[in-house]
C-alpha atoms as a PDB file:
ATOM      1  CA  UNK A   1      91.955 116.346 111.969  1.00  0.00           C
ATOM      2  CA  UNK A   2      93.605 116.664 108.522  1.00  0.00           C
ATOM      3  CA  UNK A   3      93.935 120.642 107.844  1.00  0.00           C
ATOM      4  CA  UNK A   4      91.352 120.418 104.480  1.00  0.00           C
ATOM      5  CA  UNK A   5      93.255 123.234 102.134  1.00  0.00           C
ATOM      6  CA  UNK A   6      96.410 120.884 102.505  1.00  0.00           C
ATOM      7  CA  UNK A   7      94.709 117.717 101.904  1.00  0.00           C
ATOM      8  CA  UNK A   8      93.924 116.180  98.711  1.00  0.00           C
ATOM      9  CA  UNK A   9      92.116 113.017  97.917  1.00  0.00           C
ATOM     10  CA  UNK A  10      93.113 109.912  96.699  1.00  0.00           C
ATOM     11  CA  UNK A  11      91.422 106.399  95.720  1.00  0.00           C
ATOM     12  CA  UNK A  12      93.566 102.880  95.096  1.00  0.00           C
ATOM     13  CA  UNK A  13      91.986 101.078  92.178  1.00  0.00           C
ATOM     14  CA  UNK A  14      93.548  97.703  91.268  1.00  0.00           C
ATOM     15  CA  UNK A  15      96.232  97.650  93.335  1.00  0.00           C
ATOM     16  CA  UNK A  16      97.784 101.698  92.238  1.00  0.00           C
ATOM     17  CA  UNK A  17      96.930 105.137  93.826  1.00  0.00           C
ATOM     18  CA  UNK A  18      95.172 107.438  91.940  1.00  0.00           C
ATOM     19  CA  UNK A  19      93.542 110.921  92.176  1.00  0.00           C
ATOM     20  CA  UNK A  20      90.516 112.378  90.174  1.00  0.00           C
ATOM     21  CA  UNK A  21      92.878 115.684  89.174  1.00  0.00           C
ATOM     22  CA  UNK A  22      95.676 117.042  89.353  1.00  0.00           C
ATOM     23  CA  UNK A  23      96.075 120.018  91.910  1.00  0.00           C
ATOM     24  CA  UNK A  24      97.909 122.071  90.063  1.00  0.00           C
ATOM     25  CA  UNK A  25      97.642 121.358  85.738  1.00  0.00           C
ATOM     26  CA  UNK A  26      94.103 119.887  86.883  1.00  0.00           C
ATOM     27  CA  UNK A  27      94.857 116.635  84.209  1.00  0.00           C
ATOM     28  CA  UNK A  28      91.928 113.667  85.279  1.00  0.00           C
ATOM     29  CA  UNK A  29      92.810 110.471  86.749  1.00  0.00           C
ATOM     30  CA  UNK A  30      96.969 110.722  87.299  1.00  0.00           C
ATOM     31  CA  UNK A  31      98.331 107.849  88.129  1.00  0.00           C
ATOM     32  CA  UNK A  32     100.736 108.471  91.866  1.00  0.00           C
ATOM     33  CA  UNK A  33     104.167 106.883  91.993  1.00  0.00           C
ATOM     34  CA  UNK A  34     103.262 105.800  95.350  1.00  0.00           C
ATOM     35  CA  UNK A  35     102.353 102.518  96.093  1.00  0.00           C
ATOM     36  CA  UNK A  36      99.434 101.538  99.036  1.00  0.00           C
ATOM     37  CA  UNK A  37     101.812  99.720 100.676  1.00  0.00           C
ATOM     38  CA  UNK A  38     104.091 103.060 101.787  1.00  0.00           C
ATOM     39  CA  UNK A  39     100.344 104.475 103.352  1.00  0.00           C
ATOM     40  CA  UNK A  40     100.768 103.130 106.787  1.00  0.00           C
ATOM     41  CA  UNK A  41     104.746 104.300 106.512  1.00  0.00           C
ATOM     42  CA  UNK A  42     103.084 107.526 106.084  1.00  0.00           C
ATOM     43  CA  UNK A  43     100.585 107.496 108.146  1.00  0.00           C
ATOM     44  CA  UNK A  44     103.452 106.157 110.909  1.00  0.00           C
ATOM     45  CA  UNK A  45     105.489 109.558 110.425  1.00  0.00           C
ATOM     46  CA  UNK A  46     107.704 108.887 107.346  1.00  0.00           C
ATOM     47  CA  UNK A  47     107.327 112.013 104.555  1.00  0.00           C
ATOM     48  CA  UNK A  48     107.827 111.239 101.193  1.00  0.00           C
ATOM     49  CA  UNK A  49     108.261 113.209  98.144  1.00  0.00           C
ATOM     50  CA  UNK A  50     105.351 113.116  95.559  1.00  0.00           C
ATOM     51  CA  UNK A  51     106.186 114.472  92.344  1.00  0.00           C
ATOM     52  CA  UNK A  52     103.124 114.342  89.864  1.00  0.00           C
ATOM     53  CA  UNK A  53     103.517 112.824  86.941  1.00  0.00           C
ATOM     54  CA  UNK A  54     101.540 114.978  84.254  1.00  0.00           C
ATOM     55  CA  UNK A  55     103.205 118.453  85.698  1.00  0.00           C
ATOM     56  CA  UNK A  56     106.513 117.619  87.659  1.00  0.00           C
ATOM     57  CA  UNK A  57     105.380 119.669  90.034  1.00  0.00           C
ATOM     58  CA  UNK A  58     106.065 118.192  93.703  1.00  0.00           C
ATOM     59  CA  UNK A  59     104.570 118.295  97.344  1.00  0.00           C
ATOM     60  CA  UNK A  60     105.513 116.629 100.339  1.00  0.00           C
ATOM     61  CA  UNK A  61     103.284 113.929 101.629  1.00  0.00           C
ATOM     62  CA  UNK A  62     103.534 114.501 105.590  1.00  0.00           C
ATOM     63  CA  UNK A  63     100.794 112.339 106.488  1.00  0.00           C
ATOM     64  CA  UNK A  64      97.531 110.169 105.253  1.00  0.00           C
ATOM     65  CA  UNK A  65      94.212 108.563 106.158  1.00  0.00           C
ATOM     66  CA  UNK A  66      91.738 105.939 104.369  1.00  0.00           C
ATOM     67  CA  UNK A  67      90.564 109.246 102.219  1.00  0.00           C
ATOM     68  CA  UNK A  68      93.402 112.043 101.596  1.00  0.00           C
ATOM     69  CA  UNK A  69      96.665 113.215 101.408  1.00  0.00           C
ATOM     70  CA  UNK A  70      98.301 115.779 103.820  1.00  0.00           C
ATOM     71  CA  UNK A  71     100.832 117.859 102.001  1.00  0.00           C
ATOM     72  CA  UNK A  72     103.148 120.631 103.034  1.00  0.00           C
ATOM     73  CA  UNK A  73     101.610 123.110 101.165  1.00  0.00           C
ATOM     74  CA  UNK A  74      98.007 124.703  99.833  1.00  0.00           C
ATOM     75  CA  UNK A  75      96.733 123.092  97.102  1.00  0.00           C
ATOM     76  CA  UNK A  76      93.126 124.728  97.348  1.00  0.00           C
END
């Protein structure tokens, strides 16, 4: 079970990830350099860097499911 303070949710609409806000400058609908295509990487054991791009600020994806992203630190 994905530890819920570290998780954040994402949807893929058209083809791009998005989330509703951003965790940290709380800016609506951000656009995630990550495609859906590097989920299953993820989900498979590979981290990957996730910089957001309305803030710059960055978190470490360390692993995924159909709903959220785990990240290596609190974002609740």
């Amino acid at each position: 079970m994905i530890p819920f303070e570290k998780a954040w949710p994402y949807d893929i609409i058209m083809g791009d990830l998005y989330v509703s806000s951003c965790p940290f400058c709380s800016a609506e609908n951000v656009l995630l350099p990550v495609k859906p295509a590097e989920i299953p990487d993820i989900q498979g054991g590979m981290k990957r860097l996730l910089v957001f791009p309305c803030c710059r600020n960055k978190v470490t994806i360390i692993d995924a499911d159909r709903d959220y992203l785990l990240t290596d630190r609190v974002l609740r």
